[in-house]
Protein backbone atom coordinates (compact mmCIF):
# COMPACT_ATOMS: atom_id res chain seq x y z
CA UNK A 1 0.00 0.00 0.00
CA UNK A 2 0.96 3.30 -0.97
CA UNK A 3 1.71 5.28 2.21
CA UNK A 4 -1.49 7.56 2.25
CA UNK A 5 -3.81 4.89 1.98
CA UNK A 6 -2.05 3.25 5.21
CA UNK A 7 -3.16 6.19 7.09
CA UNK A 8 -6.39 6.33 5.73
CA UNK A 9 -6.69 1.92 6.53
CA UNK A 10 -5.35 2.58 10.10
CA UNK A 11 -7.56 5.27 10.62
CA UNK A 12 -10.92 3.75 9.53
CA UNK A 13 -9.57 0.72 11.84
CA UNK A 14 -9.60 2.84 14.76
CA UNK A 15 -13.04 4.41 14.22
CA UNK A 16 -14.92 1.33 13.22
CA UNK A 17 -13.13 -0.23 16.43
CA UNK A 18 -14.43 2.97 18.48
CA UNK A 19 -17.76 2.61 17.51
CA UNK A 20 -17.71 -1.14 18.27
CA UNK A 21 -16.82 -0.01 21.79
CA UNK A 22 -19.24 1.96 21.85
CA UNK A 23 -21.92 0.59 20.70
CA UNK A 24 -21.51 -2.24 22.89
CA UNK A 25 -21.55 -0.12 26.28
CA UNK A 26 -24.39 -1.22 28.61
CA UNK A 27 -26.97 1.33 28.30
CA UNK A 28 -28.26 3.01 31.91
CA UNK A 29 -31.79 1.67 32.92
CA UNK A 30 -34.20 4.48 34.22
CA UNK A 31 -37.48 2.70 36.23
CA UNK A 32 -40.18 5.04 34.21
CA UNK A 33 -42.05 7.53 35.94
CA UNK A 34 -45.45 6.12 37.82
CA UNK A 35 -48.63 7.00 36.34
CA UNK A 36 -50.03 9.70 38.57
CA UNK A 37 -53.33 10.65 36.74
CA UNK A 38 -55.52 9.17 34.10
CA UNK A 39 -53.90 7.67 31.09
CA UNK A 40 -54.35 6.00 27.65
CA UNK A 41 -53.02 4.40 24.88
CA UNK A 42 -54.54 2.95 21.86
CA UNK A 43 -53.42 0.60 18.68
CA UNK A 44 -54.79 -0.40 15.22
CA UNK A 45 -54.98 -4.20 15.06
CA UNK A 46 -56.33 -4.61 11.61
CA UNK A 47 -53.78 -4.69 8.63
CA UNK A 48 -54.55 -4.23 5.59
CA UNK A 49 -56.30 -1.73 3.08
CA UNK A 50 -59.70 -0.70 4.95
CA UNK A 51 -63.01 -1.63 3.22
CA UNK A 52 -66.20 -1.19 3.37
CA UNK A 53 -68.58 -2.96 4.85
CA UNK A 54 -65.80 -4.66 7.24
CA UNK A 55 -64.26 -3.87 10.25
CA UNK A 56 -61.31 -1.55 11.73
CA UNK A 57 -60.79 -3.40 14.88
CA UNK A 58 -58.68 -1.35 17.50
CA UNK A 59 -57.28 -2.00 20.95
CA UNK A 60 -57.97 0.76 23.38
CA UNK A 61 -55.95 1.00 27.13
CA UNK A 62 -56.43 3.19 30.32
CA UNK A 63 -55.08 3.48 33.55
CA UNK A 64 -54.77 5.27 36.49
CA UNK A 65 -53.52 4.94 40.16
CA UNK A 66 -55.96 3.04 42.44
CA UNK A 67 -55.67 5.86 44.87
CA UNK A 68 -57.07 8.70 42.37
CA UNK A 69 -60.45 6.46 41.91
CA UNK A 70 -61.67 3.88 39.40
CA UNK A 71 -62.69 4.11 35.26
CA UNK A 72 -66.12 4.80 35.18
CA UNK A 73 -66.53 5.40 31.24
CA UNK A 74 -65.04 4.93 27.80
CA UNK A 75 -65.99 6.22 24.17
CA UNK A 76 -65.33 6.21 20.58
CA UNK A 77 -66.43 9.45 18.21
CA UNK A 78 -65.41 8.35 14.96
CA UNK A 79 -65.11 11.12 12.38
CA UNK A 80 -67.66 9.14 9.98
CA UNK A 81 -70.90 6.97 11.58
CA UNK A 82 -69.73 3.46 11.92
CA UNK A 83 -72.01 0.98 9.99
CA UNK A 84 -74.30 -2.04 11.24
CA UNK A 85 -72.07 -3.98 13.73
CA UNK A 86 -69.70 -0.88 15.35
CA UNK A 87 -69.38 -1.61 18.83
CA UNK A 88 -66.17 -0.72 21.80
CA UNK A 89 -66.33 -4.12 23.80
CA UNK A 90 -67.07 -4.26 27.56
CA UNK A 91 -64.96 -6.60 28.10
CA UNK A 92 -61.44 -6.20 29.05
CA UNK A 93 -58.78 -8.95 28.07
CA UNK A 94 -55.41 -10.51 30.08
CA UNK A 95 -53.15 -13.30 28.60
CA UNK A 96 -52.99 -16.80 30.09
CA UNK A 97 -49.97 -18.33 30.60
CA UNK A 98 -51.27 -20.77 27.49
CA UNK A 99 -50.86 -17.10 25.56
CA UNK A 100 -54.68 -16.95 24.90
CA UNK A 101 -56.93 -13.99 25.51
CA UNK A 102 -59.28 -14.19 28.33
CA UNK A 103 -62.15 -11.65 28.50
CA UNK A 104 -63.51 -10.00 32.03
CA UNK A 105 -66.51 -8.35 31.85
CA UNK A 106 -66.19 -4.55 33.16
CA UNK A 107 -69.01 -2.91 31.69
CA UNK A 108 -72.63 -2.60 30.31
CA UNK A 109 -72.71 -3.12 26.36
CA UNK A 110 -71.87 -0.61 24.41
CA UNK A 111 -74.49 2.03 23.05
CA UNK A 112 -74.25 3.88 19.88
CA UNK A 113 -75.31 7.57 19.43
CA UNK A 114 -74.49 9.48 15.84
CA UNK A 115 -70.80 9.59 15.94
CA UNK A 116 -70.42 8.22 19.53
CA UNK A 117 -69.89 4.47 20.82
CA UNK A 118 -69.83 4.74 24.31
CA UNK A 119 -69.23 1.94 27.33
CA UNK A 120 -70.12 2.78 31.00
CA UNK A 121 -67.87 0.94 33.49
CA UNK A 122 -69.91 -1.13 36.30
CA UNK A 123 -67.39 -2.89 38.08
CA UNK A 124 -64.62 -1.18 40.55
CA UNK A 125 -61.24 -0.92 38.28
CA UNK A 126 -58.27 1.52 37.52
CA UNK A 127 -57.57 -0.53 34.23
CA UNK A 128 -58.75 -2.01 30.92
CA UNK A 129 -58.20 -2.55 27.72
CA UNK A 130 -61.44 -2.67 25.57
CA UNK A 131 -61.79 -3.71 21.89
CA UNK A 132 -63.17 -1.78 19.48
CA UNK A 133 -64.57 -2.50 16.19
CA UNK A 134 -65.83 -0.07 13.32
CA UNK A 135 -67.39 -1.62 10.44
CA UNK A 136 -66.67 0.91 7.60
CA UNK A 137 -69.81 2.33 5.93
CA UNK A 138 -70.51 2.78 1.86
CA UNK A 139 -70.86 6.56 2.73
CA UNK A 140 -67.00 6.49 3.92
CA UNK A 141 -65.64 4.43 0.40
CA UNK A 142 -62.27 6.67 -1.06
CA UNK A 143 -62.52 8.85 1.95
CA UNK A 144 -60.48 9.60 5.31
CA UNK A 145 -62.01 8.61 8.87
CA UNK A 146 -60.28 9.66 12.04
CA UNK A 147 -61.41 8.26 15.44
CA UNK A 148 -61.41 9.89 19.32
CA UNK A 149 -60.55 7.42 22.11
CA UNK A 150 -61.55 8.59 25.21
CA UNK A 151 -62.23 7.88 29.10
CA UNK A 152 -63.11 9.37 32.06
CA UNK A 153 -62.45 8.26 35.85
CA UNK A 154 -64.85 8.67 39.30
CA UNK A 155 -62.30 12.02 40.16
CA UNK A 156 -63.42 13.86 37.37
CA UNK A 157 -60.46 13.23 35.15
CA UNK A 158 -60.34 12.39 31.33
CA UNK A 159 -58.21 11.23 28.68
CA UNK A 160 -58.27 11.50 25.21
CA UNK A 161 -56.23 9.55 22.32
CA UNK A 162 -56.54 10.22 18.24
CA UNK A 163 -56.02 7.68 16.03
CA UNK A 164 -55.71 8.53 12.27
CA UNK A 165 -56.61 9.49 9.65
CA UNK A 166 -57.12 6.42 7.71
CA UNK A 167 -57.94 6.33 4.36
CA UNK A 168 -60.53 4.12 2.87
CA UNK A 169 -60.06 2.02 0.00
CA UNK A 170 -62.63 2.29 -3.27
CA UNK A 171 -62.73 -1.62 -3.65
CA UNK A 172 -65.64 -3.62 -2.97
CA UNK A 173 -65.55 -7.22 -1.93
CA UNK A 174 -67.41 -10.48 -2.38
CA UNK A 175 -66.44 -13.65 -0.59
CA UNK A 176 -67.34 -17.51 -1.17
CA UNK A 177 -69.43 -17.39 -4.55
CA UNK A 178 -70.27 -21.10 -5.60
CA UNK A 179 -69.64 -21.70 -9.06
CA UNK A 180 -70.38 -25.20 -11.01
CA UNK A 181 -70.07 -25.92 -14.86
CA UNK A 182 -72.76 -26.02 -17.13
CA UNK A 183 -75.18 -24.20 -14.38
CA UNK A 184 -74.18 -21.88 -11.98
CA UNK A 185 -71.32 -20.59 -14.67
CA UNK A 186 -71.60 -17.09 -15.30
CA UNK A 187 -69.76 -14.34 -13.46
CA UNK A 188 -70.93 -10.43 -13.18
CA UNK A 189 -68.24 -8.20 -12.10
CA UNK A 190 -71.02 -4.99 -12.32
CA UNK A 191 -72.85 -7.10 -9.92
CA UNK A 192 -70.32 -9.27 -8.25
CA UNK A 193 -72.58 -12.14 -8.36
CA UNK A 194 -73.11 -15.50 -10.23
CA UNK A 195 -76.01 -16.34 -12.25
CA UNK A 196 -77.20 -19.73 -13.48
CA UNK A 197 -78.84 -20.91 -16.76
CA UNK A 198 -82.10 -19.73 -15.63
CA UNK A 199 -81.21 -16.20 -14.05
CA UNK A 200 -78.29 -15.58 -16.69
CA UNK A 201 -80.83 -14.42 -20.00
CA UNK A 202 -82.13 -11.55 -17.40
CA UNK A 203 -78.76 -10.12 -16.49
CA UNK A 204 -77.05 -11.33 -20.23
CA UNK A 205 -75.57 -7.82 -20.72
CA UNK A 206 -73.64 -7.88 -17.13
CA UNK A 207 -72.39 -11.21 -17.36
CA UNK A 208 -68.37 -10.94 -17.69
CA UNK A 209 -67.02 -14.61 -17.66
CA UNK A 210 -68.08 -18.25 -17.83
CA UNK A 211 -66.48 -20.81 -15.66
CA UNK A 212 -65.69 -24.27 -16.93
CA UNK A 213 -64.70 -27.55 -15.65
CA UNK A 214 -63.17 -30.28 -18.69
CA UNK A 215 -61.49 -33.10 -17.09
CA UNK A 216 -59.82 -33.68 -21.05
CA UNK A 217 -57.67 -32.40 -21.96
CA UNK A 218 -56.18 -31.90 -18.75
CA UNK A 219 -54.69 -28.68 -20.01
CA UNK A 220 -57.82 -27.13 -19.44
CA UNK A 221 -59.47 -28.61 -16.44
CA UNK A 222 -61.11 -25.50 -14.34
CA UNK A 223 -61.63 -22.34 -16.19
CA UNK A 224 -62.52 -18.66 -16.54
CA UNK A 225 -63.33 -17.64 -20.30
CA UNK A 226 -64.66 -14.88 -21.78
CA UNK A 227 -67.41 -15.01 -23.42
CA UNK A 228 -66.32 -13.63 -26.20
CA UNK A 229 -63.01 -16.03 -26.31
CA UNK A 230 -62.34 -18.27 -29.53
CA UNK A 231 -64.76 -21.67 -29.85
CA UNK A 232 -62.21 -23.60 -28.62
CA UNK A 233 -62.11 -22.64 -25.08
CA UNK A 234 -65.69 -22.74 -24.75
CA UNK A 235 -66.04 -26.49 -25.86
CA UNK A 236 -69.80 -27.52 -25.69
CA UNK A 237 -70.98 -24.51 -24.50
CA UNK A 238 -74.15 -22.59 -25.84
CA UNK A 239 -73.80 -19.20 -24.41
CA UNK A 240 -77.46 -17.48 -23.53
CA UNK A 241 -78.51 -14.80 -25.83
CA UNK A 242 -76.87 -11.69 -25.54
CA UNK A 243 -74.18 -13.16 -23.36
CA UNK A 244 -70.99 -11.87 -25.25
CA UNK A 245 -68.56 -9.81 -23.32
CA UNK A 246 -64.84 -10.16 -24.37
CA UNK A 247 -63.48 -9.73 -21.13
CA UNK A 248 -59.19 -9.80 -20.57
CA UNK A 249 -58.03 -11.95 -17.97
CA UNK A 250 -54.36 -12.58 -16.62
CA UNK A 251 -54.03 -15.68 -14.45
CA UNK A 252 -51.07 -15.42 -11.43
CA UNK A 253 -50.52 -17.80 -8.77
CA UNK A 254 -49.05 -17.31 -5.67
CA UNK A 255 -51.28 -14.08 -4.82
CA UNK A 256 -53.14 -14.92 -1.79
CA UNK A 257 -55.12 -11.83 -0.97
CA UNK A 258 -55.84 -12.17 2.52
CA UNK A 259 -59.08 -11.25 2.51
CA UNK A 260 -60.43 -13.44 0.25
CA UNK A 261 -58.26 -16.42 0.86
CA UNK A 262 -58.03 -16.29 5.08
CA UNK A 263 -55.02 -17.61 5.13
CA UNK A 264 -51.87 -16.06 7.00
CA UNK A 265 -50.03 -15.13 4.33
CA UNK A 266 -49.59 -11.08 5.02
CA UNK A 267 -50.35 -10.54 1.34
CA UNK A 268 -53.09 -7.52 0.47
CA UNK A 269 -54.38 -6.36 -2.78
CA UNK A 270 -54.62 -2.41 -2.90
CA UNK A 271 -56.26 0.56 -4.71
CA UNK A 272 -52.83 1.33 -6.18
CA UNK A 273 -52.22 -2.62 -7.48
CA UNK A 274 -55.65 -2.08 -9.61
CA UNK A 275 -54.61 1.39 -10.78
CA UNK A 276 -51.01 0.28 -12.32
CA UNK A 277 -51.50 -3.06 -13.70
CA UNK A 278 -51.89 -2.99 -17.40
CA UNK A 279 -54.40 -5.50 -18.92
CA UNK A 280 -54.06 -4.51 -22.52
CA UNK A 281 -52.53 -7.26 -24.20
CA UNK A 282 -54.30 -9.78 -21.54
CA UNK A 283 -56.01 -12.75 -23.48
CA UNK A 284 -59.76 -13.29 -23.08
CA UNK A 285 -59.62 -16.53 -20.98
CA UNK A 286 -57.58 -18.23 -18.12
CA UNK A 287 -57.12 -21.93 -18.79
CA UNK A 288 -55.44 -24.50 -15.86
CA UNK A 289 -56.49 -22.54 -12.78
CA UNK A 290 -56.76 -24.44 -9.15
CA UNK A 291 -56.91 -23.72 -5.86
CA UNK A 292 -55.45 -20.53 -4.64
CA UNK A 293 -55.00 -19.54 -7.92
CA UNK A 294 -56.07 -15.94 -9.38
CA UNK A 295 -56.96 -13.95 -12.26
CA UNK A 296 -56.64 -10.01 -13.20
CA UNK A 297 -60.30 -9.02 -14.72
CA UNK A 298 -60.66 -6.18 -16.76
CA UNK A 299 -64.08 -5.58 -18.07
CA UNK A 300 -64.92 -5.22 -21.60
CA UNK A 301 -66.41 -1.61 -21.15
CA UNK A 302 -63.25 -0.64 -18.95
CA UNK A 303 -65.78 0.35 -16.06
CA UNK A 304 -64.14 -2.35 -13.81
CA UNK A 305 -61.06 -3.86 -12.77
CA UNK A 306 -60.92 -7.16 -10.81
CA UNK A 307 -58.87 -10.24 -8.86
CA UNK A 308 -61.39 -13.27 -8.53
CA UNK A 309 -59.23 -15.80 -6.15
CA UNK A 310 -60.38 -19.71 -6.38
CA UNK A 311 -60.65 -20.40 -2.68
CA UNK A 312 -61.53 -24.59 -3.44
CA UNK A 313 -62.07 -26.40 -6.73
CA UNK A 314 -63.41 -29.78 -7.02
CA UNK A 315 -62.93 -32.48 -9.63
CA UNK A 316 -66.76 -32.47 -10.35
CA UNK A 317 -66.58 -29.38 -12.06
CA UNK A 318 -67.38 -26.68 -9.22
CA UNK A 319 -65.20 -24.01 -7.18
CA UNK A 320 -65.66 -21.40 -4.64
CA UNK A 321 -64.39 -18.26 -5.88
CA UNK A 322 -63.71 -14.48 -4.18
CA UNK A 323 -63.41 -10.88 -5.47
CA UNK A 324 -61.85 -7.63 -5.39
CA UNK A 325 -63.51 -5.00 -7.36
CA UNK A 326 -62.46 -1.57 -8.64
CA UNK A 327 -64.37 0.92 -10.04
CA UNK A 328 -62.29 2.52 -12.54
């Protein structure tokens, strides 16, 4: 080495070895400061993009000192009315030692008024942790909802906590459609729904895809076509009248949304995955699909964008299928 990059090698040396040092120095320990008045803390449980029509579920905690009193009240004002099934749980929760949750009962149930869910304590205690779950209305699809923990204790004393804002998503979603071949075969993204051989002439203009089931050849087996899609991947099929969308479809495995496929996968389908993926050169039918397979939809009038997610197939030609939908 030339002697100025010795220096500089020597030097580094010392300063990465410094910084070993001390990094590895025990840190001090301070015993944190006792809670002397009302307190509270809150956390969002719920991954995930936020939908409508399901739930934001929350975890809400207060405390104070036994000697100031006892929690006689907690509430919720979310920034939008919570739909059908919003409630803050009067029940409070510890951990066994087998790690599950265990609920005690410390309150009446809750009451909704307008914006408000409210709980009113009825047992004597200085702490709790109460659930809370928001089902997310239509009225709050694409926009932001903000929420307003907040408590009060027998000494007069309150706490507040904000949580938010949280945007909503614009998708809609449809779980556990039956579909079979040859009846109930024909899939409406406009109406997320599946009509059969009698309902399908009514709703022929709406009807997207067909679903399929040939054993031979086993290239094919279970199936999503267009109806629009060449002869051959509609073998012995006579479509109703009027039934004759060319819809684009990309098949993908691997893509377990998980809300339509509740499993534990920590995958989610977004707004922004429906808004960037480009269907244009996408083929009109998805051959070969099974279980936990997918397709990309992408309607003929470009009014919709969707994932359909084949939750179970069966070798007598029927499935369960899920959806994602996007207005575009």
């Amino acid at each position: 080495m030339y002697p100025l990059l010795i220096n500089r090698f020597y030097a580094l040396l010392i300063i990465s070895f410094t910084c070993l040092i001390a990094s590895c120095k025990k840190e001090e320990y301070a015993i944190p400061d006792p809670v002397s008045e009302l307190t509270n803390d809150c956390i969002k449980r719920t991954l995930g993009p936020n939908i409508a029509t399901m739930p934001i579920e929350f975890a809400y905690a207060m405390a104070l000192p036994k000697s100031k009193g006892k929690i006689i009240s907690a509430q919720v004002e979310a920034s939008i009315a919570g739909g059908t099934g919003t409630y803050l749980e009067h029940n409070s929760y510890f951990t066994n030692p087998s790690g599950q949750d265990v609920p005690v009962r410390v309150g009446t149930p809750s009451v909704n008024d307008g914006l408000t869910t409210k709980v009113n304590f009825n047992v004597d205690t200085n702490a709790a942790t109460l659930r809370y779950y928001y089902t997310i209305p239509e009225e709050a699809r694409g926009k932001t909802v903000t929420f307003t923990f907040s408590s009060t204790a027998s000494d007069g004393s309150s706490a507040s906590y904000k949580m938010g804002p949280y945007t909503i998503s614009k998708m809609d979603i449809k779980r556990n459609l039956a579909v079979s071949n040859g009846n109930a075969a024909y899939v409406s993204i406009e109406d997320m729904a599946v009509y059969n051989n009698t309902t399908a002439p009514a709703n022929a203009a709406k009807i997207d895809l067909v679903y399929l089931f040939r054993a031979t050849p086993t290239t094919f087996l279970h199936a999503l076509v267009s109806p629009a899609a060449d002869a051959q991947y509609l073998p012995g099929v006579t479509l109703p009248a009027g039934v004759n969308r060319s819809t684009k479809l990309r098949k993908v495995f691997n893509l377990q949304d998980y809300n339509l496929a509740r499993i534990n996968v920590g995958l989610y389908i977004e707004d922004r995955d429906f808004q960037e993926i480009n269907l244009a050169d996408a083929p009109n039918y998805a051959i070969a699909l099974r279980a936990e397979a997918g397709t990309w939809i992408q309607t003929t009038d470009n009014k919709y964008r969707a994932y359909i997610y084949l939750n179970s197939v069966n070798a007598n030609g029927s499935a369960v299928i899920s959806m994602l939908r996007y207005a575009l």
